[in-house]
PDB file of N, CA and C in Angstrom:
ATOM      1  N   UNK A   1       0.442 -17.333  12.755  1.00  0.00           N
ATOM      2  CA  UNK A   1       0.640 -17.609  11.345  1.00  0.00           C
ATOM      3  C   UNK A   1       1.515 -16.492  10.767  1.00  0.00           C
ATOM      4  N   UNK A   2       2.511 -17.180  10.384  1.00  0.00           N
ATOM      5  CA  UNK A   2       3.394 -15.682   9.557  1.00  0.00           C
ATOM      6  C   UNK A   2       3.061 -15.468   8.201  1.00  0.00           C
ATOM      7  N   UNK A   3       2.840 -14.121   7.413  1.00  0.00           N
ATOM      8  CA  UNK A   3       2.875 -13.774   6.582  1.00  0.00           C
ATOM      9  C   UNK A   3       3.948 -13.429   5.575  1.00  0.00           C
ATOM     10  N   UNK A   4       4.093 -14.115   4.148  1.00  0.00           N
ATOM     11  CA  UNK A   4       5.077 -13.869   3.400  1.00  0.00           C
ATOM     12  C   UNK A   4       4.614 -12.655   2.354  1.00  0.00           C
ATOM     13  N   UNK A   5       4.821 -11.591   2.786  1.00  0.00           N
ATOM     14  CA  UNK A   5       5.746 -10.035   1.473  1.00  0.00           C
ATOM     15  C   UNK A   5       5.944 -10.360   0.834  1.00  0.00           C
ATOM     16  N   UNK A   6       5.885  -9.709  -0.630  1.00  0.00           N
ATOM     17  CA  UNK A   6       7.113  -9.634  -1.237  1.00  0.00           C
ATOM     18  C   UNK A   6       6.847  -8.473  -2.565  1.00  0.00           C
ATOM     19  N   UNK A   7       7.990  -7.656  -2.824  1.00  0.00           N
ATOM     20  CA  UNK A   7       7.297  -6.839  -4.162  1.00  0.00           C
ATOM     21  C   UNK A   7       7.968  -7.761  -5.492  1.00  0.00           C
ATOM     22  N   UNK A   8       6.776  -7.957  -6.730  1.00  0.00           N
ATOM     23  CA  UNK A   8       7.058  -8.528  -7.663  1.00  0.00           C
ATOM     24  C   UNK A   8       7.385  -7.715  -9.169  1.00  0.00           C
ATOM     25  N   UNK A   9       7.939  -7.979  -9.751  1.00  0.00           N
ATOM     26  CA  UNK A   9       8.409  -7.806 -11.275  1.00  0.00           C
ATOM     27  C   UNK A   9       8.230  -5.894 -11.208  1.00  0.00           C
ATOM     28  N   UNK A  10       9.481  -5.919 -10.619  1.00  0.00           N
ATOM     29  CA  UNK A  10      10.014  -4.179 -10.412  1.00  0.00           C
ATOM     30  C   UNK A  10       8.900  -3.406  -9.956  1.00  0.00           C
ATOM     31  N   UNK A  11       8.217  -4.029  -8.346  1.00  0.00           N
ATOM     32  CA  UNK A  11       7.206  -2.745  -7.649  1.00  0.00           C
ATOM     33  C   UNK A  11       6.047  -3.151  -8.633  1.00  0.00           C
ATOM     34  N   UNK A  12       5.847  -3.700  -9.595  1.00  0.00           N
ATOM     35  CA  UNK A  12       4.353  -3.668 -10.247  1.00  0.00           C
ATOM     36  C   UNK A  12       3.362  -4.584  -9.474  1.00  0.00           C
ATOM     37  N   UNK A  13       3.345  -5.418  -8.710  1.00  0.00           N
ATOM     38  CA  UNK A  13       2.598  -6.396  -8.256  1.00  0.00           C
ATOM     39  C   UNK A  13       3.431  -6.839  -6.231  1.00  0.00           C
ATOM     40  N   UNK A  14       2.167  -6.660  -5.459  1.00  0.00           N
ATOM     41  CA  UNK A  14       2.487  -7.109  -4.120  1.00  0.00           C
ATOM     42  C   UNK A  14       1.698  -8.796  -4.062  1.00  0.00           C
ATOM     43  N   UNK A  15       2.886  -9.268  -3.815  1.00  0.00           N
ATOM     44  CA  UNK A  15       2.637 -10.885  -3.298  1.00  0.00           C
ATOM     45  C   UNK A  15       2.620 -11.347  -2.016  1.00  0.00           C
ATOM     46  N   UNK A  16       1.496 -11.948  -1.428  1.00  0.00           N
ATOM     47  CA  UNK A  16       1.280 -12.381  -0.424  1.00  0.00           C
ATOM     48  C   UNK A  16       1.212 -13.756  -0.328  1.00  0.00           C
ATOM     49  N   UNK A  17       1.919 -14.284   1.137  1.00  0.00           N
ATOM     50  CA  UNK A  17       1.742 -15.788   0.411  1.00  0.00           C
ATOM     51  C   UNK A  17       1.764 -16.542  -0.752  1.00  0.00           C
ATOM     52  N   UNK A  18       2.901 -16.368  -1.314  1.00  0.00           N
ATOM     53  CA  UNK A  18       2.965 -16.121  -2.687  1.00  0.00           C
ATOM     54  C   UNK A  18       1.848 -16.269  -3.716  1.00  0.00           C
ATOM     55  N   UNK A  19       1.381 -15.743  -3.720  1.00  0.00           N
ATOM     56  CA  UNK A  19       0.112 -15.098  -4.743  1.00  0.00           C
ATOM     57  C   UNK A  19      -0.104 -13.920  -5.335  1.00  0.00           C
ATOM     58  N   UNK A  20      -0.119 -13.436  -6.543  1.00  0.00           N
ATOM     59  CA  UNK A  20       0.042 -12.481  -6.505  1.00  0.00           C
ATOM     60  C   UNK A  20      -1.574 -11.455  -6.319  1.00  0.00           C
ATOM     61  N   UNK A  21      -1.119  -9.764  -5.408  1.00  0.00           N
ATOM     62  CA  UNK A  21      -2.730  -9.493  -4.905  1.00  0.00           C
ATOM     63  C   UNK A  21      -3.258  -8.594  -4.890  1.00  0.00           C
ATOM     64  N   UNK A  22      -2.145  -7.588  -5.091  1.00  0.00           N
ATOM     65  CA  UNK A  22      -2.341  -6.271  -5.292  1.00  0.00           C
ATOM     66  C   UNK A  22      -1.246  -5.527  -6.794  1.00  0.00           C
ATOM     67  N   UNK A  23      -1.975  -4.951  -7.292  1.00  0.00           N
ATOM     68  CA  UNK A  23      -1.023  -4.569  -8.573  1.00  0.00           C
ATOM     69  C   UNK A  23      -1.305  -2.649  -8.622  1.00  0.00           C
ATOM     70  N   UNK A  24      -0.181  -2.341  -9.368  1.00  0.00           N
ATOM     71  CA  UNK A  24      -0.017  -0.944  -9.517  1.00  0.00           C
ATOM     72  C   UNK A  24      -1.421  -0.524 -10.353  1.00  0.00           C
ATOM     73  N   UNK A  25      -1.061   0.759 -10.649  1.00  0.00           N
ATOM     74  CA  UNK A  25      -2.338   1.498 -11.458  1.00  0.00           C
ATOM     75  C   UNK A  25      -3.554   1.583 -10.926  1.00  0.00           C
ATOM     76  N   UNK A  26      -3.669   1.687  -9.637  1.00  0.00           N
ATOM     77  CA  UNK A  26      -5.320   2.175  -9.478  1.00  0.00           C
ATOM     78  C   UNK A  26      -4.745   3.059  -9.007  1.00  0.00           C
ATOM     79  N   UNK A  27      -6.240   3.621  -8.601  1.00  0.00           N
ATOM     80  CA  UNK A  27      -6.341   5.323  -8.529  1.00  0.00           C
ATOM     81  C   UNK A  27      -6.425   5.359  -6.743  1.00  0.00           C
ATOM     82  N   UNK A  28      -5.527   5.883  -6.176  1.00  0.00           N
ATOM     83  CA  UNK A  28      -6.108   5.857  -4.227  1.00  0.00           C
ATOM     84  C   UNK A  28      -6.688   7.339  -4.004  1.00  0.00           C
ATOM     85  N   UNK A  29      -7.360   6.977  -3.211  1.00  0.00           N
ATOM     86  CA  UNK A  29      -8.207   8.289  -2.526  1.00  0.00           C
ATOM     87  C   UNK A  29      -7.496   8.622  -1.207  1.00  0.00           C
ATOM     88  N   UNK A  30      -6.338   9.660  -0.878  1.00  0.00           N
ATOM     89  CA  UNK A  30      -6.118   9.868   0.361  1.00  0.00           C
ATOM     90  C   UNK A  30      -6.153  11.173   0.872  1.00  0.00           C
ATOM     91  N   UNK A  31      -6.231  10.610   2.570  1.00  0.00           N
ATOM     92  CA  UNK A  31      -7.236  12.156   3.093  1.00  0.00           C
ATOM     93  C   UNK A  31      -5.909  12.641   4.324  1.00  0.00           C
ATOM     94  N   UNK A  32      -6.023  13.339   4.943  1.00  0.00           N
ATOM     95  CA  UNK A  32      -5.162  13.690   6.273  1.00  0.00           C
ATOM     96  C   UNK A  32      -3.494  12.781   5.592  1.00  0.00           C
ATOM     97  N   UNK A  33      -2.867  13.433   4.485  1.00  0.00           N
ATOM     98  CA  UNK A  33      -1.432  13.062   3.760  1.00  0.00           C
ATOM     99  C   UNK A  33      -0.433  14.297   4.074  1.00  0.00           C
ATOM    100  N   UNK A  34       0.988  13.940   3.666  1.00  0.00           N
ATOM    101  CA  UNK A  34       1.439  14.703   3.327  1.00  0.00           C
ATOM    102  C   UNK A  34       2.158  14.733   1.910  1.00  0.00           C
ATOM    103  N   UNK A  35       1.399  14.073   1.437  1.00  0.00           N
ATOM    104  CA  UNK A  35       1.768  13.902  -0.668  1.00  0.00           C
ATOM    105  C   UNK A  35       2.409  15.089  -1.050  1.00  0.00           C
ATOM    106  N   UNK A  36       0.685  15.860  -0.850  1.00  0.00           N
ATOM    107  CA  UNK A  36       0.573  17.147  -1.566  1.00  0.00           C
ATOM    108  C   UNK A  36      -0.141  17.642  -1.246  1.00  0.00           C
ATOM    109  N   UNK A  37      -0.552  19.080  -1.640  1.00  0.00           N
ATOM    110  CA  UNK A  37      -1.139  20.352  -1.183  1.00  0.00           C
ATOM    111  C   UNK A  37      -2.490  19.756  -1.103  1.00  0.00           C
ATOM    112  N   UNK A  38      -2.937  18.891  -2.103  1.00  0.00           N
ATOM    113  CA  UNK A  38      -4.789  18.854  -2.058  1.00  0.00           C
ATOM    114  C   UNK A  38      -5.276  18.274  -0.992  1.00  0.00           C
ATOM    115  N   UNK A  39      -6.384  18.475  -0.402  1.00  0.00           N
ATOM    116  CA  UNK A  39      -6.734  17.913   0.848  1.00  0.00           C
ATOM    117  C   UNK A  39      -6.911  16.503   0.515  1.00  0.00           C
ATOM    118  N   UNK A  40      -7.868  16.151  -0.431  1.00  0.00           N
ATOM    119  CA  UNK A  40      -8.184  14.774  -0.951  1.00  0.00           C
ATOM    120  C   UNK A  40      -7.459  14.364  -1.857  1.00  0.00           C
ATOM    121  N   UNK A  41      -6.491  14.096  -2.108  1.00  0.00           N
ATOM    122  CA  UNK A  41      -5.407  13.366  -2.967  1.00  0.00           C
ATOM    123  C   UNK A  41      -5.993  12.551  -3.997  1.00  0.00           C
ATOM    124  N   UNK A  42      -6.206  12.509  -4.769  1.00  0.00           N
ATOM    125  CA  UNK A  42      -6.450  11.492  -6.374  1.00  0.00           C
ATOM    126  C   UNK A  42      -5.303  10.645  -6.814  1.00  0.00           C
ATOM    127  N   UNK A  43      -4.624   9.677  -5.904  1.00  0.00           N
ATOM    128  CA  UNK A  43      -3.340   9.228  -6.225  1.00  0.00           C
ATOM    129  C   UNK A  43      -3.049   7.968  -7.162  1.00  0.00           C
ATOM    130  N   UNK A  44      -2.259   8.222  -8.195  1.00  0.00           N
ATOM    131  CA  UNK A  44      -2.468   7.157  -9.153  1.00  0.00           C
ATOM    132  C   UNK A  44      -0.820   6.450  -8.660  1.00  0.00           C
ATOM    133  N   UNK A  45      -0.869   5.195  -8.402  1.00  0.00           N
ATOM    134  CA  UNK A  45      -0.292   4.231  -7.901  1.00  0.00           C
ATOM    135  C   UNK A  45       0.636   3.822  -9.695  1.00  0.00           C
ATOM    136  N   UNK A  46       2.295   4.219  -9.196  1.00  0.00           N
ATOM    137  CA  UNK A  46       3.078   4.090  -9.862  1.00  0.00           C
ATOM    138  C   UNK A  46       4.093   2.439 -10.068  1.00  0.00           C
ATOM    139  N   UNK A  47       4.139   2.440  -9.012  1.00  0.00           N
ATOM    140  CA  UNK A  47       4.839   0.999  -8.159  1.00  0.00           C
ATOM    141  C   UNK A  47       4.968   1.221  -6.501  1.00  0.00           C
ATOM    142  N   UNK A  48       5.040  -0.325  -6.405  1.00  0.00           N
ATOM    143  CA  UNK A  48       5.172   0.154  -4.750  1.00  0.00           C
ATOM    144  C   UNK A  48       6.858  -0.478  -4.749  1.00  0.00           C
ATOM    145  N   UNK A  49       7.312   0.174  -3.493  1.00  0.00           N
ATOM    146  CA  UNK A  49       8.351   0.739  -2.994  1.00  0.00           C
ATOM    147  C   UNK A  49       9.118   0.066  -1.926  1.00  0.00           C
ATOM    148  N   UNK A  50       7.716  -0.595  -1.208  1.00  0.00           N
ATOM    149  CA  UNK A  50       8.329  -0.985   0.222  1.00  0.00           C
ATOM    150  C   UNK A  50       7.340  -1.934   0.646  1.00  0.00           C
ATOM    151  N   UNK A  51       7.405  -3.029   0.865  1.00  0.00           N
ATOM    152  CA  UNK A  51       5.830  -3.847   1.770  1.00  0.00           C
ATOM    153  C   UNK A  51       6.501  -4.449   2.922  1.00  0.00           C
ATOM    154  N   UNK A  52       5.225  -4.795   3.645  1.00  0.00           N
ATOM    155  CA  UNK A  52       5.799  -5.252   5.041  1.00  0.00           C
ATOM    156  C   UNK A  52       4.270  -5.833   5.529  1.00  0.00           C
ATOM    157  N   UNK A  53       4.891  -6.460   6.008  1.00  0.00           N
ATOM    158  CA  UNK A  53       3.339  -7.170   7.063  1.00  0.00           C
ATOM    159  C   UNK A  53       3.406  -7.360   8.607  1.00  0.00           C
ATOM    160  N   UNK A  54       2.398  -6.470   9.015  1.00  0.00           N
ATOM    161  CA  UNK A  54       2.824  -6.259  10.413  1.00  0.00           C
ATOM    162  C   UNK A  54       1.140  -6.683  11.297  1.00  0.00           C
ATOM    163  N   UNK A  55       1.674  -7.884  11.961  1.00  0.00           N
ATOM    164  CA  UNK A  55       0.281  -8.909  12.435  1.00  0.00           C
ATOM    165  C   UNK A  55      -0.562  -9.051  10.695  1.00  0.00           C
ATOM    166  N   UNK A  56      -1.838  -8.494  11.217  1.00  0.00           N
ATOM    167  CA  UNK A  56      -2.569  -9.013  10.076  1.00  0.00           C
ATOM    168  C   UNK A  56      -2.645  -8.202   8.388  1.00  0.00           C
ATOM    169  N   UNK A  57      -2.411  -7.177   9.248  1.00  0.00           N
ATOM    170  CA  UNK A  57      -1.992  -6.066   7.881  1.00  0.00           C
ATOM    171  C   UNK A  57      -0.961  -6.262   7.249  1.00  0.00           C
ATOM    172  N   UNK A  58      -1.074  -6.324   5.937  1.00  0.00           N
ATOM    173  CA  UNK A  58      -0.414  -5.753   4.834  1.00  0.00           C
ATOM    174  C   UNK A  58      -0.145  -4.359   4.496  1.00  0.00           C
ATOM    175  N   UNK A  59       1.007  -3.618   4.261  1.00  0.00           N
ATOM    176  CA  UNK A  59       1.035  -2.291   4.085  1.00  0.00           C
ATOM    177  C   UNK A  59       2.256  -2.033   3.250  1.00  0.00           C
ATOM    178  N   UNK A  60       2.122  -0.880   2.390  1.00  0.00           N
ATOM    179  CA  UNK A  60       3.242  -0.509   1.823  1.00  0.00           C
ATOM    180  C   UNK A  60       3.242   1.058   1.378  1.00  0.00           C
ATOM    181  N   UNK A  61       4.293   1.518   0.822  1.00  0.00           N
ATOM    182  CA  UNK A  61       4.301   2.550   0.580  1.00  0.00           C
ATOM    183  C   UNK A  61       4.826   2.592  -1.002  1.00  0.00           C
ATOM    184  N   UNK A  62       3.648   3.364  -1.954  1.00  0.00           N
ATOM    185  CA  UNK A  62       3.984   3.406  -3.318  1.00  0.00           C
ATOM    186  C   UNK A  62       4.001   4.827  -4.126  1.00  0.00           C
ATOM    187  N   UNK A  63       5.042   4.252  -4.946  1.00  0.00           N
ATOM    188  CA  UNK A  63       5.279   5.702  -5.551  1.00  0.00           C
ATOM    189  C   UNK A  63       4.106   5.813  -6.683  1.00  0.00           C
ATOM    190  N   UNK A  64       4.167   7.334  -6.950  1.00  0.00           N
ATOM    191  CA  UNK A  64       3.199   7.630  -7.804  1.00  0.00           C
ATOM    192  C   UNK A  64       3.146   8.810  -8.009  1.00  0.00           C
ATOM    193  N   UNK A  65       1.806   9.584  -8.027  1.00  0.00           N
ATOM    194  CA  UNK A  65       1.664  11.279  -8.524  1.00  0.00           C
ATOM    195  C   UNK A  65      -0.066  11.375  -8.324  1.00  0.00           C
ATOM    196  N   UNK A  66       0.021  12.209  -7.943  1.00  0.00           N
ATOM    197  CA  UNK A  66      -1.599  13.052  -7.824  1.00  0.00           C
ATOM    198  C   UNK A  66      -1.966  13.875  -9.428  1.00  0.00           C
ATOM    199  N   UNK A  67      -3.140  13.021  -9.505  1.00  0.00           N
ATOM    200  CA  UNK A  67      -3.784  13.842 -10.849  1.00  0.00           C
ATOM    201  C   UNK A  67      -4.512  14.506 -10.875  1.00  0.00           C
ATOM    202  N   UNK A  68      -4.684  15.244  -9.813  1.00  0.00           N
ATOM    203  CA  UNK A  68      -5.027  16.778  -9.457  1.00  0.00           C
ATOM    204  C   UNK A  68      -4.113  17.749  -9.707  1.00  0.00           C
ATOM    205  N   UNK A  69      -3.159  17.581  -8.744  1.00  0.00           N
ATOM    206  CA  UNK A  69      -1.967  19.112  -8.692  1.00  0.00           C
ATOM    207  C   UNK A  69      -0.908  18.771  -9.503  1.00  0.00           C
ATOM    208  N   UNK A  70      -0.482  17.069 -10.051  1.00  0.00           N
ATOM    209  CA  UNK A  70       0.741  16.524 -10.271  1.00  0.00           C
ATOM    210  C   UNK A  70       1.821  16.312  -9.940  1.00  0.00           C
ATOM    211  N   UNK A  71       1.844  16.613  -8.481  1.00  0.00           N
ATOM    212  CA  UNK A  71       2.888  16.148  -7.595  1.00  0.00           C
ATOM    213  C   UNK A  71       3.367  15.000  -7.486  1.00  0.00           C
ATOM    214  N   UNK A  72       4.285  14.467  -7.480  1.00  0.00           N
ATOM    215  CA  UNK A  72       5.223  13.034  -7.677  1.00  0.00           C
ATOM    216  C   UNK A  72       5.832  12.362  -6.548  1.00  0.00           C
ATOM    217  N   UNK A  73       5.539  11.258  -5.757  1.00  0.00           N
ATOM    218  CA  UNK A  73       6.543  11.318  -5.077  1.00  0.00           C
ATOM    219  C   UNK A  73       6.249   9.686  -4.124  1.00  0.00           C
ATOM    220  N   UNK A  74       6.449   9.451  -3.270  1.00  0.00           N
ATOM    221  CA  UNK A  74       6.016   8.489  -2.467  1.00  0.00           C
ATOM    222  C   UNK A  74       5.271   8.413  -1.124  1.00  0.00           C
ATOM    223  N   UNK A  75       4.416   7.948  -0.976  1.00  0.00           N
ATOM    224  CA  UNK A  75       3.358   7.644  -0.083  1.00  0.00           C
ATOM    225  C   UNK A  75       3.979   7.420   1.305  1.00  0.00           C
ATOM    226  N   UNK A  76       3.283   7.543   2.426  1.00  0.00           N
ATOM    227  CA  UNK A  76       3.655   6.898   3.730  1.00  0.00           C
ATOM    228  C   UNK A  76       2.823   5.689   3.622  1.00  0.00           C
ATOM    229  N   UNK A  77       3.027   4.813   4.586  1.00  0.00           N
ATOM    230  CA  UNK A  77       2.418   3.669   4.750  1.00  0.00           C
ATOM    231  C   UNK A  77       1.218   3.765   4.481  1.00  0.00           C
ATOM    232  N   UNK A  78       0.447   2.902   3.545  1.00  0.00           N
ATOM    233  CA  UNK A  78      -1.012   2.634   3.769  1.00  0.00           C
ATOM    234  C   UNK A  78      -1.326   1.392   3.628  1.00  0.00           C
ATOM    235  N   UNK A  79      -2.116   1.069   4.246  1.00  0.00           N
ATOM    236  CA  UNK A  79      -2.885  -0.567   4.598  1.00  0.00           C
ATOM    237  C   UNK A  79      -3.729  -1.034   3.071  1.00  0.00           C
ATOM    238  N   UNK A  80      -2.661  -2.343   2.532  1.00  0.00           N
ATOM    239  CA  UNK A  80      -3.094  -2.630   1.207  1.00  0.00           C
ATOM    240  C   UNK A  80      -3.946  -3.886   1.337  1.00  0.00           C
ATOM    241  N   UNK A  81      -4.315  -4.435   2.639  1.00  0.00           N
ATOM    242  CA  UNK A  81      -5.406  -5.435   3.257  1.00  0.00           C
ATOM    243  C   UNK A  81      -5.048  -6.189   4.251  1.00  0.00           C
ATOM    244  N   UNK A  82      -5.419  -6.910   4.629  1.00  0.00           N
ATOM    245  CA  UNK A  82      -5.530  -7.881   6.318  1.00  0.00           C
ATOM    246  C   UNK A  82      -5.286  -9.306   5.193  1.00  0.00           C
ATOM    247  N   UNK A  83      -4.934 -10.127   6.213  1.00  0.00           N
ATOM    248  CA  UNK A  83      -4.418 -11.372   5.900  1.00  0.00           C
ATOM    249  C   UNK A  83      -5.823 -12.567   7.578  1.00  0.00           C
ATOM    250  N   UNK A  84      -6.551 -12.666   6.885  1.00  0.00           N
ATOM    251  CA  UNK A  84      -7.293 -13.417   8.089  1.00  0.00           C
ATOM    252  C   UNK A  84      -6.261 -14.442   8.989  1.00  0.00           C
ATOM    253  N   UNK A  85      -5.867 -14.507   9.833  1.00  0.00           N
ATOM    254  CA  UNK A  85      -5.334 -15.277  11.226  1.00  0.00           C
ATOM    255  C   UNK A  85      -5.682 -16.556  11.188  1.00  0.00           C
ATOM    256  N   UNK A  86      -7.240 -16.959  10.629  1.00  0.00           N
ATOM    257  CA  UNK A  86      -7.570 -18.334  10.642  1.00  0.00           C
ATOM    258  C   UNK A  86      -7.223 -19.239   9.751  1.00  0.00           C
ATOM    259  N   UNK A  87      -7.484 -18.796   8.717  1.00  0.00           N
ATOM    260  CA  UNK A  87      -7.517 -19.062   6.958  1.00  0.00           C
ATOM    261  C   UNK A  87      -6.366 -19.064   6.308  1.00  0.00           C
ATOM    262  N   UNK A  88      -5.550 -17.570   6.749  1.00  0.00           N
ATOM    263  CA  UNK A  88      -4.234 -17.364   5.767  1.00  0.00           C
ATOM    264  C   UNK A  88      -5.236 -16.401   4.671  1.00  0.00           C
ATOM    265  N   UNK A  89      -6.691 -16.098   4.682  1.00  0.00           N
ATOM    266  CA  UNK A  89      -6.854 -15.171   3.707  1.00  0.00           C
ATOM    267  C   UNK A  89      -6.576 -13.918   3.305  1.00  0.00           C
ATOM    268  N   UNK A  90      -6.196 -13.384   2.168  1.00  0.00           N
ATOM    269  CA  UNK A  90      -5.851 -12.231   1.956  1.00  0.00           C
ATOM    270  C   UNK A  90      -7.247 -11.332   1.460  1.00  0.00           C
ATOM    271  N   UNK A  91      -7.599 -10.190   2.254  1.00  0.00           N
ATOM    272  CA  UNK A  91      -8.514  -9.184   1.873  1.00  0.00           C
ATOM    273  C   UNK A  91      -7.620  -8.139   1.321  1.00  0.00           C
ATOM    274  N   UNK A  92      -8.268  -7.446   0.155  1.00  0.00           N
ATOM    275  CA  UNK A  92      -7.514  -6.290   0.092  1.00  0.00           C
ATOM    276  C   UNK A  92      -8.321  -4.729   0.025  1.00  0.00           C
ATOM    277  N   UNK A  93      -7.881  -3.954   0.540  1.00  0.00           N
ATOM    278  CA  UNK A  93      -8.842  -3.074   1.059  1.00  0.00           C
ATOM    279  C   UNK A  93      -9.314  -2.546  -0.582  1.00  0.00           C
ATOM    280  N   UNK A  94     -10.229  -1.510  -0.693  1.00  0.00           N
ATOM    281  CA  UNK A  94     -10.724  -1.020  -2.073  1.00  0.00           C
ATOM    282  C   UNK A  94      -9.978   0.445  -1.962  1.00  0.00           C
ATOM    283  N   UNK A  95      -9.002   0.453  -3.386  1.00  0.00           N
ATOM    284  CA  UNK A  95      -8.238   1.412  -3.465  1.00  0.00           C
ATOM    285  C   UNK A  95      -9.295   3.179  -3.339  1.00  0.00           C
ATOM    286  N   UNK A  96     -10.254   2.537  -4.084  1.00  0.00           N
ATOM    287  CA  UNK A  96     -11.042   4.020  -4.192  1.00  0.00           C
ATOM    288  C   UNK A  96     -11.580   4.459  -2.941  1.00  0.00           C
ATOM    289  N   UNK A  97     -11.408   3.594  -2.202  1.00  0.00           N
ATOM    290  CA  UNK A  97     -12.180   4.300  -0.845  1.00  0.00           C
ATOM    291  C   UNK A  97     -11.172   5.326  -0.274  1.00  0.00           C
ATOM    292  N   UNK A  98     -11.802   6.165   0.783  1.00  0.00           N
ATOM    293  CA  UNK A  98     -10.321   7.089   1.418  1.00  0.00           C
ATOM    294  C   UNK A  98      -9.684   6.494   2.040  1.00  0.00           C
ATOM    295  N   UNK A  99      -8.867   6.619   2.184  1.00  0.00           N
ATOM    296  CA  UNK A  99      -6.987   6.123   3.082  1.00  0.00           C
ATOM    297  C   UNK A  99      -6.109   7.176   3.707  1.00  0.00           C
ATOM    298  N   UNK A 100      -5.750   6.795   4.737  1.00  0.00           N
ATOM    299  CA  UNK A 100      -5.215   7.428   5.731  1.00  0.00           C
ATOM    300  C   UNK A 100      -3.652   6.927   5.884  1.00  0.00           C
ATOM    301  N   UNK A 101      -2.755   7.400   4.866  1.00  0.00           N
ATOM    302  CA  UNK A 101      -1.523   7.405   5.033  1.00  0.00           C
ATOM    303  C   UNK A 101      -0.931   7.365   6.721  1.00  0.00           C
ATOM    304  N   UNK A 102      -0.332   6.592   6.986  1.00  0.00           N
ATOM    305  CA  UNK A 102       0.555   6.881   8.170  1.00  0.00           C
ATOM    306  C   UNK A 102       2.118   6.575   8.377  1.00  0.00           C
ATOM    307  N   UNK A 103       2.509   6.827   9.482  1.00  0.00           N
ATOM    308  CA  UNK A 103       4.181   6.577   9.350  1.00  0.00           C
ATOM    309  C   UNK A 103       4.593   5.095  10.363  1.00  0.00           C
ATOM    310  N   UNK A 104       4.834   4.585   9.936  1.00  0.00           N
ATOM    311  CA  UNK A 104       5.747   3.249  10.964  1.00  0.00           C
ATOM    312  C   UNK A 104       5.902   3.600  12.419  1.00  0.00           C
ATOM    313  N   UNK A 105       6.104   3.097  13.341  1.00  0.00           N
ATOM    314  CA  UNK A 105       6.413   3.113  14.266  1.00  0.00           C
ATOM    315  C   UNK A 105       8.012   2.798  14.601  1.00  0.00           C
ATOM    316  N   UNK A 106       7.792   1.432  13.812  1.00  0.00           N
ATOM    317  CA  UNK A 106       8.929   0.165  13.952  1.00  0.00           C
ATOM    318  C   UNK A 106       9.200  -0.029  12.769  1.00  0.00           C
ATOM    319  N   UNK A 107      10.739  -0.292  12.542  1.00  0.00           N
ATOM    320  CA  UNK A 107      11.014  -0.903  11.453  1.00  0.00           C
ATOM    321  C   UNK A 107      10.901  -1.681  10.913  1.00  0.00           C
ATOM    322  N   UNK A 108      10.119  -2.402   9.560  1.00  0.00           N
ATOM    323  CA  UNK A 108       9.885  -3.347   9.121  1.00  0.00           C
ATOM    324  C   UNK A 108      10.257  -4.836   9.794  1.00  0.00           C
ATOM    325  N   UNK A 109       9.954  -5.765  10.065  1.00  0.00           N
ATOM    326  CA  UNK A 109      11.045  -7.367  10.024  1.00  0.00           C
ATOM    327  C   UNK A 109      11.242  -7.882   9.038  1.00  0.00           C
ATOM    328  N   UNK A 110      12.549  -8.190   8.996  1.00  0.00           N
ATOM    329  CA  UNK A 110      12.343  -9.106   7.572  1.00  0.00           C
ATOM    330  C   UNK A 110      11.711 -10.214   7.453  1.00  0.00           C
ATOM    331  N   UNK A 111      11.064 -10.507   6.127  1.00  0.00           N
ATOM    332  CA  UNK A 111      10.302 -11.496   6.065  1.00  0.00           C
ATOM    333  C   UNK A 111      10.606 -12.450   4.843  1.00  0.00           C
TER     334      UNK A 111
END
């Protein structure tokens, strides 16, 4: 089953299957980053930047700023939910939990 991306109305909203599913302004919790200096990052989600869906994950990388130290800048990849294989459902992970930024391997496909 392929998954359709897409960023909506300038980075404010990620669409999946066209639906819209994830939106800017929450707050992410990230741990093991390279944002910024704080170990636990308080990251307030500006717009996102980049999405991609790779198998069942959804992921993107969004700009924003830590409201701890106030550092500005953009995220590495983080997993914004799974897309179920059977269904076509979209889960989306809970921003407040911790997240583990990572880097691509592979370059996006277009989608």
């Amino acid at each position: 089953m392929t998954t359709d991306v897409h960023q909506l109305d300038d980075g404010a909203w990620v669409s999946v299957n066209d639906s819209r599913e994830v939106n800017v302004s929450d707050l992410w919790r990230l741990a093991a980053h390279d944002f910024c200096a704080c170990a636990l990052a308080d990251f307030l989600a500006e717009g996102f930047v980049e999405v991609s869906a790779d198998g069942a994950n959804v992921e993107g990388r969004i700009a924003g700023r830590c409201i701890q130290c106030g550092a500005e800048g953009v995220t590495d990849w983080l997993t914004l939910g799974r897309v179920d294989p059977d269904t076509g459902e979209f889960r989306p992970v809970v921003p407040e939990s911790v997240h583990l930024p990572g880097r691509r391997r592979r370059p996006a496909a277009p989608r």
